[in-house]
Protein backbone atom coordinates (compact mmCIF):
# COMPACT_ATOMS: atom_id res chain seq x y z
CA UNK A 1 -36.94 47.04 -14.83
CA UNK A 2 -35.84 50.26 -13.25
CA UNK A 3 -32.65 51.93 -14.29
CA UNK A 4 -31.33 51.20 -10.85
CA UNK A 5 -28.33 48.28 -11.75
CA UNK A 6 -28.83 47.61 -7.96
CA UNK A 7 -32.32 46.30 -8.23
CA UNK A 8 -31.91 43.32 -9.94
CA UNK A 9 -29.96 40.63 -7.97
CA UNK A 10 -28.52 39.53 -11.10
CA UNK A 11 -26.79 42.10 -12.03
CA UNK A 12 -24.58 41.40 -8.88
CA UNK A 13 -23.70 38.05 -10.32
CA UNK A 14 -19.89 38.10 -10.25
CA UNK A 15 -18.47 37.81 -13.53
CA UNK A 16 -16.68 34.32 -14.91
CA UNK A 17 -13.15 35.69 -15.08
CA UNK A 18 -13.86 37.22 -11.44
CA UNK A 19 -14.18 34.15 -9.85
CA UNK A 20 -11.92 32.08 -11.90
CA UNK A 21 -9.28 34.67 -10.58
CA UNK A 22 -10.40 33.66 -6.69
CA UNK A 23 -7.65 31.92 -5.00
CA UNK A 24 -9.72 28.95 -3.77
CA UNK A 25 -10.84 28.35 -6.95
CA UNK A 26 -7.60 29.05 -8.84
CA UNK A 27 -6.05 26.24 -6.32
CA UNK A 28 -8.63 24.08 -7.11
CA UNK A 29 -8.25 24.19 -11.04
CA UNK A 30 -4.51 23.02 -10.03
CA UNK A 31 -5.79 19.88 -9.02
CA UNK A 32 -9.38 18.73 -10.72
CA UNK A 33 -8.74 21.36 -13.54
CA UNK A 34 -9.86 24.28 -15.17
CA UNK A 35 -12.57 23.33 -17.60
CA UNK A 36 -14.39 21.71 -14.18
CA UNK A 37 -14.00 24.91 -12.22
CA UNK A 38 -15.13 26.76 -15.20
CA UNK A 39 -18.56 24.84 -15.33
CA UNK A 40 -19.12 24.54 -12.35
CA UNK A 41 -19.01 28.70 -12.05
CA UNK A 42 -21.57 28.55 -14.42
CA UNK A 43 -23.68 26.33 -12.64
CA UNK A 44 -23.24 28.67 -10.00
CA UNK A 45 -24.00 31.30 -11.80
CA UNK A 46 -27.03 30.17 -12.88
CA UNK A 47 -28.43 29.05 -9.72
CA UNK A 48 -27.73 33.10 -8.52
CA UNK A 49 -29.53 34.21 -11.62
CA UNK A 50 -32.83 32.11 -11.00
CA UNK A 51 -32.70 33.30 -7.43
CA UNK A 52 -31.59 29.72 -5.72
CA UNK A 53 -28.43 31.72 -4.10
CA UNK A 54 -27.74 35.04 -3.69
CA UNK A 55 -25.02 36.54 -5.64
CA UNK A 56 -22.92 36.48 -2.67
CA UNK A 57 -22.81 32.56 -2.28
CA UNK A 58 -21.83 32.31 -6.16
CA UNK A 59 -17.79 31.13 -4.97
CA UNK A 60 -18.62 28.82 -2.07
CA UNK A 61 -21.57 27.13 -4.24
CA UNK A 62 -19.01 26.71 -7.23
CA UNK A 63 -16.50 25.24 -4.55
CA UNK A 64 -18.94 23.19 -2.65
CA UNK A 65 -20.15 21.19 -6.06
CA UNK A 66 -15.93 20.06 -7.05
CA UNK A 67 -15.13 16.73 -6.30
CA UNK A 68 -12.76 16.30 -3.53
CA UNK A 69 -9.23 15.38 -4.85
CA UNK A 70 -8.82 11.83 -5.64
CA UNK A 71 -7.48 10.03 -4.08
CA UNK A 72 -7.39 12.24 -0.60
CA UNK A 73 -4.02 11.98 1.22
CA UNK A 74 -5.09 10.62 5.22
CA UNK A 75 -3.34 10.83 8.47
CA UNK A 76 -3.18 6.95 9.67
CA UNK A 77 -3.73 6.97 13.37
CA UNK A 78 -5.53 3.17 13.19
CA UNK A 79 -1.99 1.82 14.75
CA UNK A 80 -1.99 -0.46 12.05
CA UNK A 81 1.47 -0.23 9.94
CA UNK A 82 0.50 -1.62 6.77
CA UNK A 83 -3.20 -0.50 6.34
CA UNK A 84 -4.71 -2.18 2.79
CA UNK A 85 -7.89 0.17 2.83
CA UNK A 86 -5.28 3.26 2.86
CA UNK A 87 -2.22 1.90 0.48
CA UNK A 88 -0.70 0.16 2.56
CA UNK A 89 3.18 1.26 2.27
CA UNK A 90 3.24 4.97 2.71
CA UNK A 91 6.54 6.16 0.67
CA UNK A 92 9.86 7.64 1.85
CA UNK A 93 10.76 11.18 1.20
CA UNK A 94 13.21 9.54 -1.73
CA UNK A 95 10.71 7.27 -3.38
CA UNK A 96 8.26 10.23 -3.59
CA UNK A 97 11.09 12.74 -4.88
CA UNK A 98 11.77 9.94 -7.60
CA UNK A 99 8.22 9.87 -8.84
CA UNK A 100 8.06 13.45 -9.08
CA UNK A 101 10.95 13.25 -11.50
CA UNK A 102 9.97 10.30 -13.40
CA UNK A 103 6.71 12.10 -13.93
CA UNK A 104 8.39 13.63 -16.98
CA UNK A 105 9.96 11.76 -19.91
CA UNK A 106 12.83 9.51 -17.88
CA UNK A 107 15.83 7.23 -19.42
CA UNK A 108 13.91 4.40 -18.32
CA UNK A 109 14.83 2.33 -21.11
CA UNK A 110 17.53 4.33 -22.73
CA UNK A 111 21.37 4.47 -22.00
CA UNK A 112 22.26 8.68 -22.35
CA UNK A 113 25.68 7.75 -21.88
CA UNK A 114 25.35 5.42 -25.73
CA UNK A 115 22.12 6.72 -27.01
CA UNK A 116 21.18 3.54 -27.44
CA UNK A 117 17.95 1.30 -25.83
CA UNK A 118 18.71 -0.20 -22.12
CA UNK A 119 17.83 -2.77 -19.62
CA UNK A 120 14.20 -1.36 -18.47
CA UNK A 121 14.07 -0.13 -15.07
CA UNK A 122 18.13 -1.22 -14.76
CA UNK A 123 18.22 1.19 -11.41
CA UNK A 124 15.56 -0.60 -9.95
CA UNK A 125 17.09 -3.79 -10.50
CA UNK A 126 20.51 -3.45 -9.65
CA UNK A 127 19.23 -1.91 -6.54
CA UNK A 128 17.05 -4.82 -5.95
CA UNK A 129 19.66 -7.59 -7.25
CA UNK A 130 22.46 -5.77 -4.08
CA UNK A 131 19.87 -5.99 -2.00
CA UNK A 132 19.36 -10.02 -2.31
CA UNK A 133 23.03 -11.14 -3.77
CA UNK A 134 21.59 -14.54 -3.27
CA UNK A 135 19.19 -14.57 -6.42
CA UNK A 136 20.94 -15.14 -9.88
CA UNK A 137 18.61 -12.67 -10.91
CA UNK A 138 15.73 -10.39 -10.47
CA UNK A 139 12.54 -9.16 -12.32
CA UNK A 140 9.77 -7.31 -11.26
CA UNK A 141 6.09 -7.31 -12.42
CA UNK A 142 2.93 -4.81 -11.45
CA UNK A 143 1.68 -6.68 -8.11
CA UNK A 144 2.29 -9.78 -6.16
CA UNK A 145 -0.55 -11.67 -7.85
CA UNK A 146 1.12 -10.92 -11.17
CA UNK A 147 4.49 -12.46 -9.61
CA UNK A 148 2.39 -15.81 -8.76
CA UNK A 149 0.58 -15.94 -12.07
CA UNK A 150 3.30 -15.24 -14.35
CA UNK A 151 5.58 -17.84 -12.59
CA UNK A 152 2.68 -20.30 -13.04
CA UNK A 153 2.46 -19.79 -16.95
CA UNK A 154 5.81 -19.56 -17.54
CA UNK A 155 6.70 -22.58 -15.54
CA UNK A 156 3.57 -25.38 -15.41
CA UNK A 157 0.90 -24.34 -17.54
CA UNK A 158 -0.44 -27.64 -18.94
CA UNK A 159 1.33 -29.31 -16.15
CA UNK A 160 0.68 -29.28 -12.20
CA UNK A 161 1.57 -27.36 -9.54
CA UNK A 162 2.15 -29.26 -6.20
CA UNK A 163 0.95 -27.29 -3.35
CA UNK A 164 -0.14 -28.22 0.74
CA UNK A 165 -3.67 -27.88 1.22
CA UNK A 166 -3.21 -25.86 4.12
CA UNK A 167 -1.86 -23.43 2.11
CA UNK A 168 -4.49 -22.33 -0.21
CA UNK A 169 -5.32 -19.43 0.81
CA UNK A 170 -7.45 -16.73 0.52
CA UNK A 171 -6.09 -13.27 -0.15
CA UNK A 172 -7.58 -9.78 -0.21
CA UNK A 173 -11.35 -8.92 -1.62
CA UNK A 174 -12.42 -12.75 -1.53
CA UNK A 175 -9.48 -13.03 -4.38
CA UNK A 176 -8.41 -17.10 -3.60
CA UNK A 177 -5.05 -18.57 -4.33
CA UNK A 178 -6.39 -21.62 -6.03
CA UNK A 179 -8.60 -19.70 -8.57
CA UNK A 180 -5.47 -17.33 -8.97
CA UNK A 181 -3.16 -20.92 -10.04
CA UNK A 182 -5.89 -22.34 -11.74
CA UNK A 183 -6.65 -19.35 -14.34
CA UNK A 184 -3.19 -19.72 -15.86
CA UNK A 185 -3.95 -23.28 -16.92
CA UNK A 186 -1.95 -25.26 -14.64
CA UNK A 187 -3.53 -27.69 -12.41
CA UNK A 188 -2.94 -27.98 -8.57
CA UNK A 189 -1.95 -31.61 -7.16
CA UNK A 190 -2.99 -30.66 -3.26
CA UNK A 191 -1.42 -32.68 -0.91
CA UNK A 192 -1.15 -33.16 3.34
CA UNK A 193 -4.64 -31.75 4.89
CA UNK A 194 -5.47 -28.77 6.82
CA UNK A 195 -3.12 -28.58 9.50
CA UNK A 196 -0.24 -31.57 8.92
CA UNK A 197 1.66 -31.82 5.76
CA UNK A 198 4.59 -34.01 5.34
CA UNK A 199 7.57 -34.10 3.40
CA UNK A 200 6.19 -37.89 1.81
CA UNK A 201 2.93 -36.08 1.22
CA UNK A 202 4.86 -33.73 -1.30
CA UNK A 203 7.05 -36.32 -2.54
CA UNK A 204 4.44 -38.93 -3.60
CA UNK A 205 2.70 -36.29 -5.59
CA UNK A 206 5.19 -35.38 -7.80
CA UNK A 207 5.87 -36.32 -11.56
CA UNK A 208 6.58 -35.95 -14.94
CA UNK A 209 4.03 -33.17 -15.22
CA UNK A 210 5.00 -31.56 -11.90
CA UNK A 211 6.12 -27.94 -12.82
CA UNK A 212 7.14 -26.84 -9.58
CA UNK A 213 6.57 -27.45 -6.18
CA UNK A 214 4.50 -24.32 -4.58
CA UNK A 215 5.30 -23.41 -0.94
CA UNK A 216 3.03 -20.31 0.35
CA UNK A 217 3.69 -18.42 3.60
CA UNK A 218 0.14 -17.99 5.46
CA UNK A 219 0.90 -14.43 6.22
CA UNK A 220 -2.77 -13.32 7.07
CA UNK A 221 -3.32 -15.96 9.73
CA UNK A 222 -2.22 -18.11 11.71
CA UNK A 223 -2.68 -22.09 12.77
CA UNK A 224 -2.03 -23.54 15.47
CA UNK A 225 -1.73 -26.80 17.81
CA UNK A 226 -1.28 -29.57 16.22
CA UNK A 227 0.36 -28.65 13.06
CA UNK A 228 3.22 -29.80 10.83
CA UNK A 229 4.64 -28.28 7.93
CA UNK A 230 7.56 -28.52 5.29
CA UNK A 231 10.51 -25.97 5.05
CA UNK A 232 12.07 -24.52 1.60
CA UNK A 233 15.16 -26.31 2.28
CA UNK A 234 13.91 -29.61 2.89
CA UNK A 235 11.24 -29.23 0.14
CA UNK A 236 14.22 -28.23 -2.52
CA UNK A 237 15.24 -32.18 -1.77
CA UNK A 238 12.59 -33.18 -3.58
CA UNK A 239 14.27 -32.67 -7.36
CA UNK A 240 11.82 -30.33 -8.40
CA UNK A 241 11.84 -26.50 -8.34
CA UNK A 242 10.55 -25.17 -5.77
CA UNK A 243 8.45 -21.58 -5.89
CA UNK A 244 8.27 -20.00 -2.02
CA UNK A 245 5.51 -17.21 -2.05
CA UNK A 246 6.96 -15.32 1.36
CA UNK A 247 3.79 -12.28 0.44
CA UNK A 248 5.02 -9.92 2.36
CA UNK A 249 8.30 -8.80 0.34
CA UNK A 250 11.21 -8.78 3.78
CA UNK A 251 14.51 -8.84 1.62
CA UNK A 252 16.52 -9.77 4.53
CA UNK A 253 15.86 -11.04 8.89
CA UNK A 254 14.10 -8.74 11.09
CA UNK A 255 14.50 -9.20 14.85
CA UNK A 256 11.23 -8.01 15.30
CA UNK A 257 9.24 -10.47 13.43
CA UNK A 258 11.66 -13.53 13.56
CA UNK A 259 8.44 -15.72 12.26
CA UNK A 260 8.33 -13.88 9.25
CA UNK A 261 10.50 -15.62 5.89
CA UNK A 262 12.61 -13.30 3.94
CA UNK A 263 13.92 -13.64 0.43
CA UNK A 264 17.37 -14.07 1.14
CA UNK A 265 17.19 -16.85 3.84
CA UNK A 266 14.28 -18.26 1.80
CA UNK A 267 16.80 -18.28 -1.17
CA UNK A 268 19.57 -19.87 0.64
CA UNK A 269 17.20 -22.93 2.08
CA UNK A 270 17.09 -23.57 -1.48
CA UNK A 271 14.08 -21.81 -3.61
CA UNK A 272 14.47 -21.78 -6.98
CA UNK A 273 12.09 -19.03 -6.95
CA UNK A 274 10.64 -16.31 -4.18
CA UNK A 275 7.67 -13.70 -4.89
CA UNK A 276 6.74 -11.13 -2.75
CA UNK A 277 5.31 -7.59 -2.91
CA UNK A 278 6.49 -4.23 -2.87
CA UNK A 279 4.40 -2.49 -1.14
CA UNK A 280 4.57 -4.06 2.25
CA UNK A 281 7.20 -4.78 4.76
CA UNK A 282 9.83 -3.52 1.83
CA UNK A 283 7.79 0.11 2.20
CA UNK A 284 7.78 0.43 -1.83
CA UNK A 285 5.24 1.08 -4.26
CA UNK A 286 2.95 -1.90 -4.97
CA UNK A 287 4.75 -3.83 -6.92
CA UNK A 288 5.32 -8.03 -7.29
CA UNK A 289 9.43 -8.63 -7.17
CA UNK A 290 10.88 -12.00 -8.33
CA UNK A 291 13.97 -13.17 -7.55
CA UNK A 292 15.93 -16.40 -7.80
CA UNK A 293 17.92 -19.17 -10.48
CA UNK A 294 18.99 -16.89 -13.28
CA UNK A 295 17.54 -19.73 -16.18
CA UNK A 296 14.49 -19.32 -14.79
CA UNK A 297 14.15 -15.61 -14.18
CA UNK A 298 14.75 -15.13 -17.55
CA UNK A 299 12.24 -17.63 -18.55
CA UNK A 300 9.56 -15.58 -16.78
CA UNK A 301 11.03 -12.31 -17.81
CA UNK A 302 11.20 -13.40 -22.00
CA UNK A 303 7.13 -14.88 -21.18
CA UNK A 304 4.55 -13.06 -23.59
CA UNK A 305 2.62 -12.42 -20.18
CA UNK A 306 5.78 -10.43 -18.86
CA UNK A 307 4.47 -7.82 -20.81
CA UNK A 308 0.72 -7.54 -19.37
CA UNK A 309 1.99 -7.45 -16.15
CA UNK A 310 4.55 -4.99 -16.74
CA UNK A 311 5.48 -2.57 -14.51
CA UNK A 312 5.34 1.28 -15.27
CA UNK A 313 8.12 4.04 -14.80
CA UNK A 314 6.71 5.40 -11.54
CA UNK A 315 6.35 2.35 -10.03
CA UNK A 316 10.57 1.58 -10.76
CA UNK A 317 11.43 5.09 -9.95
CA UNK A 318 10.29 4.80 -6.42
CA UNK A 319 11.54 0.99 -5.77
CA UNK A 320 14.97 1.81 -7.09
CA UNK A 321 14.40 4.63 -4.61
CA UNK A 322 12.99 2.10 -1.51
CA UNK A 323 15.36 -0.85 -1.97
CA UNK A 324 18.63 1.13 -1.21
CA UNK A 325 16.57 3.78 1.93
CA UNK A 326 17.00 1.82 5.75
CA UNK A 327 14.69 5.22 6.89
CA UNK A 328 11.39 4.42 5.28
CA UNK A 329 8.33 5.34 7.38
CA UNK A 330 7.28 1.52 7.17
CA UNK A 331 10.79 0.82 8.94
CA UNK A 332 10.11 3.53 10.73
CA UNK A 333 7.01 2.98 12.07
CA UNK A 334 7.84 -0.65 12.98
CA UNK A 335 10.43 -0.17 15.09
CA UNK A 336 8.87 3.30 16.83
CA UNK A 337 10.37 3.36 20.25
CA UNK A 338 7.15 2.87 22.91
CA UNK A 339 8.24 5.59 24.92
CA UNK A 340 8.45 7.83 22.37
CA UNK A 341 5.43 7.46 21.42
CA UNK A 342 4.35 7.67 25.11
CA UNK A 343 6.02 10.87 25.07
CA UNK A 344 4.57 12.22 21.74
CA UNK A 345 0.91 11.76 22.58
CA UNK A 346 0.84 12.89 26.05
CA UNK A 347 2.02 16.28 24.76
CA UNK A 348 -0.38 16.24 22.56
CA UNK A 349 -3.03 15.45 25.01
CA UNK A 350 -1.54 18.36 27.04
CA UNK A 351 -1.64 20.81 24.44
CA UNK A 352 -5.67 19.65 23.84
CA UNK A 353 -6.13 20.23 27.38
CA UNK A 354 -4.72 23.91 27.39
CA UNK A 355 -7.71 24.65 24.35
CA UNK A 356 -9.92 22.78 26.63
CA UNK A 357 -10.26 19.37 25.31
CA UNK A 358 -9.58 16.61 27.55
CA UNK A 359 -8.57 13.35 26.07
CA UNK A 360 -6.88 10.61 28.00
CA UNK A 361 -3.53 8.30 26.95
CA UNK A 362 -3.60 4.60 26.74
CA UNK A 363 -1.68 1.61 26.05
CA UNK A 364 -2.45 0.13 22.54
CA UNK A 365 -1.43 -3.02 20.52
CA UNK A 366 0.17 -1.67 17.37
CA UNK A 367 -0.04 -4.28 14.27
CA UNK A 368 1.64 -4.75 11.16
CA UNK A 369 -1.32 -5.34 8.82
CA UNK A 370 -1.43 -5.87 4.76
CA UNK A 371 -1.20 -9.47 5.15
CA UNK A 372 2.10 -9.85 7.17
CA UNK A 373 3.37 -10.65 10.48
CA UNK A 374 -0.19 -12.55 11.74
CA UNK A 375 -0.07 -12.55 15.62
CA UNK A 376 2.46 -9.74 16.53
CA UNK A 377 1.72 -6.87 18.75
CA UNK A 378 3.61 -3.94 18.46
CA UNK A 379 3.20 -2.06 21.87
CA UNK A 380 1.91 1.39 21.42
CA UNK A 381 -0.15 3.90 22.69
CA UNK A 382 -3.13 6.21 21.81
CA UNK A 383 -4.84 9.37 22.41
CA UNK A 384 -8.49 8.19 23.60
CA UNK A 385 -11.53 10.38 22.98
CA UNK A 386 -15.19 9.95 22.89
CA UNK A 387 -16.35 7.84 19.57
CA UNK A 388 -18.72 10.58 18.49
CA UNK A 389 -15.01 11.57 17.45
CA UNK A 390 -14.48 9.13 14.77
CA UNK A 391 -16.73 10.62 12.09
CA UNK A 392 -15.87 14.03 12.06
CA UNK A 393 -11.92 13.51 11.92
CA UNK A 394 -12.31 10.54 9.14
CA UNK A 395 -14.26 13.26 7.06
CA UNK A 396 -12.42 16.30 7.73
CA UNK A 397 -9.73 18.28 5.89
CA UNK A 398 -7.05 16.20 6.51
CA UNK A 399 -9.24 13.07 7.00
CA UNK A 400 -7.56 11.33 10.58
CA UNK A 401 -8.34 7.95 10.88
CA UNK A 402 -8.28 6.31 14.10
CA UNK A 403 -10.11 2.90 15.48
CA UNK A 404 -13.11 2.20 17.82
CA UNK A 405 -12.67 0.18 21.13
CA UNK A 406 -15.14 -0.37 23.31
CA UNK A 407 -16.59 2.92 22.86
CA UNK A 408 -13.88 5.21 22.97
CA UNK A 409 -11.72 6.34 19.58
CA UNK A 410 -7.79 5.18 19.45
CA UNK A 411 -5.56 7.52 17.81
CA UNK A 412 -2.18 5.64 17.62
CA UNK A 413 0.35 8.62 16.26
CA UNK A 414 2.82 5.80 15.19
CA UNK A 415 2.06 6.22 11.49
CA UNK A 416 1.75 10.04 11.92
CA UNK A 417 4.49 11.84 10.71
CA UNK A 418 6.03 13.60 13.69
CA UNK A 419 5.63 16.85 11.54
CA UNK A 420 1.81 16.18 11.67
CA UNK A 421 1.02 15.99 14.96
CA UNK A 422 -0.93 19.83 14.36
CA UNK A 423 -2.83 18.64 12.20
CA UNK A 424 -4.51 16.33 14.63
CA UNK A 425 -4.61 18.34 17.42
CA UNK A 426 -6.40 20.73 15.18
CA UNK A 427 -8.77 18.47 13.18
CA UNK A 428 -10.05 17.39 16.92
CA UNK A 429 -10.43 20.68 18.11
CA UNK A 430 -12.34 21.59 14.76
CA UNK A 431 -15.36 18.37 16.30
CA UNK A 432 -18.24 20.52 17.50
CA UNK A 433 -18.30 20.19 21.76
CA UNK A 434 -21.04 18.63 23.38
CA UNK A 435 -22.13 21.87 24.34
């Protein structure tokens, strides 16, 4: 070895402190911390020193091998509303502020004003019991499954559960509502067939062991022709409670989806009982809200299960948040005006054009997704470009995810915040050209 420090690569190695000091890297310890940047420098390092990089590559090696954040924050331009594979309900401005703060320690269970233990998550359920004045009461659990399953333990385990057999359905990941029932130790009485139930169908099946009578909204699809079904209020005749699943958690009417139940009307026909979830036409934080007869609220909410499926400060920070906010981007994105959206994209388009990248605009069905609203179209329209598109901007930095038809990419902006709209147009001018 000469005395030259310049003739050995390794010497050029940049030191540990060095690099920890880089700003890429420093940003990265803020999110998949230090102790993970700090290794893999040394891997990096390492690799220089046996002559696998050059000294030079030390930082974008140690960079390259972090895992991407988890989970990676996606611009939703697949015109579907309430997307499942991406979280369905993306929070408002409020809800997120309110996590941010409960992050810390909260009085989520403590009255400052007394000292003194409180009502759990009280904010969350006032705001949720003035939302719905027509339940007795309120409660809320950790998902919309939980809701179902704890009001099936509480109220007919050991006994039956009376239920139209056209309503057994089968919910996200192959998950299916009779296993769900079933697994709590209650058994299901199925009555009517496929497509026709009656009101006698219900009523010869019930009993001494009947807990409750189960009515399920079909809010993933749809049947049609010649069909009959029982409504709440006619169902609540019957002398036995009656538990309406509505899924997709709409507190109150919507003129846009008049098809689709909503706790309070539900309430009024005469449930004893509604579930629903938070995280879906509400625009909340997934979440599984019960509301109804005060006696039996209670009787789910004092349930040894209660506490399994209890639901975590976060979670109640941002639905006390979401109940009381008309502007969430669900909302929002529902009732997008089509010409404004006609608007937004074709100046997008335009600006793509100027950097020389044509796209076209098109109409587009818009859709409300996560299980709700089966069958409505929400008109819309999209930014079309070639499908060779599709990979690139789903794996870029931000990920933009749009949807294939018929060979050409869709990106709907109507789940884009307006704010984002750069973002896109830069993500597609970062896809390589055909050149």
């Amino acid at each position: 070895m000469t005395g030259d420090g310049g003739a050995d690569p390794r010497r050029r190695v940049p030191r540990t402190d060095a690099l920890l000091a880089d700003p890429g890297l420093a940003a990265a310890a803020g999110t998949v911390g230090r102790n993970r940047v700090k290794a893999a420098v040394r891997r990096a390092q390492e690799r220089a020193r046996r002559g696998e990089i050059s000294p030079d590559e030390v930082r974008d090696a140690a960079l390259a091998a972090l895992p991407a954040p988890a989970p990676r924050a996606v611009l939703n331009a697949t015109g579907v509303v309430l997307h499942t594979n991406l979280g369905r309900a993306a929070l408002s401005p409020a809800a997120v502020a309110a996590v941010v703060a409960a992050a810390g320690h909260t009085d989520v269970e403590l009255d400052l004003r007394t000292g003194r233990r409180a009502r759990r998550g009280r904010d969350a359920l006032d705001a949720l019991a003035a939302a719905v004045p027509d339940a007795g009461a309120v409660h809320v659990v950790n998902n919309g499954a939980a809701a179902l399953v704890l009001a099936a333990t509480a109220l007919a385990a050991g006994g039956e559960i009376v239920v139209s057999r056209g309503e057994l359905v089968e919910i996200g990941d192959g998950f299916r509502l009779p296993d769900l029932l079933e697994s709590t130790g209650a058994r299901l009485r199925e009555v009517g067939t496929t497509n026709r139930t009656t009101l006698a169908d219900y009523a010869a099946a019930i009993g001494p062991r009947t807990g409750f009578v189960l009515k399920v909204h079909p809010s993933n699809f749809q049947v049609t022709g010649f069909t009959s079904a029982v409504a709440v209020g006619r169902l609540a005749t019957l002398g036995v409670p009656v538990v309406a699943d509505i899924g997709s958690g709409l507190l109150a009417p919507d003129p846009l989806l008049p098809d689709e139940p909503d706790a309070a009307s539900t309430l009024r026909a005469g449930a004893a009982l509604v579930t629903a979830s938070g995280d879906k036409l509400l625009g909340g934080p997934q979440a599984g809200l019960l509301l109804g007869a005060a006696d039996l609220v209670e009787r789910l909410r004092r349930h040894p299960l209660a506490r399994a499926v209890r639901v975590d400060k976060l979670t109640l920070a941002a639905l006390a948040a979401t109940v009381g906010d008309p502007g969430t981007p669900t909302r929002a994105a529902l009732h997008a005006d089509a010409g404004a959206l006609r608007e937004r994209t074709e100046r997008l388009r335009d600006r793509l054009a100027a950097d020389g990248c044509k796209a076209e605009v098109v109409p587009a069905a818009a859709v409300v997704g996560g299980g709700g609203a089966p069958g409505v179209e929400l008109d819309s329209w999209a930014l079309s470009l070639p499908e060779r598109y599709a990979e690139p901007l789903r794996t870029g930095d931000p990920p933009v995810l749009g949807r294939v038809v018929r060979g050409r990419l869709l990106l709907d902006l109507r789940c884009v915040p307006a704010d984002a709209d750069d973002a896109v147009r830069a993500a597609v001018l970062r896809v390589p050209g055909d050149g």
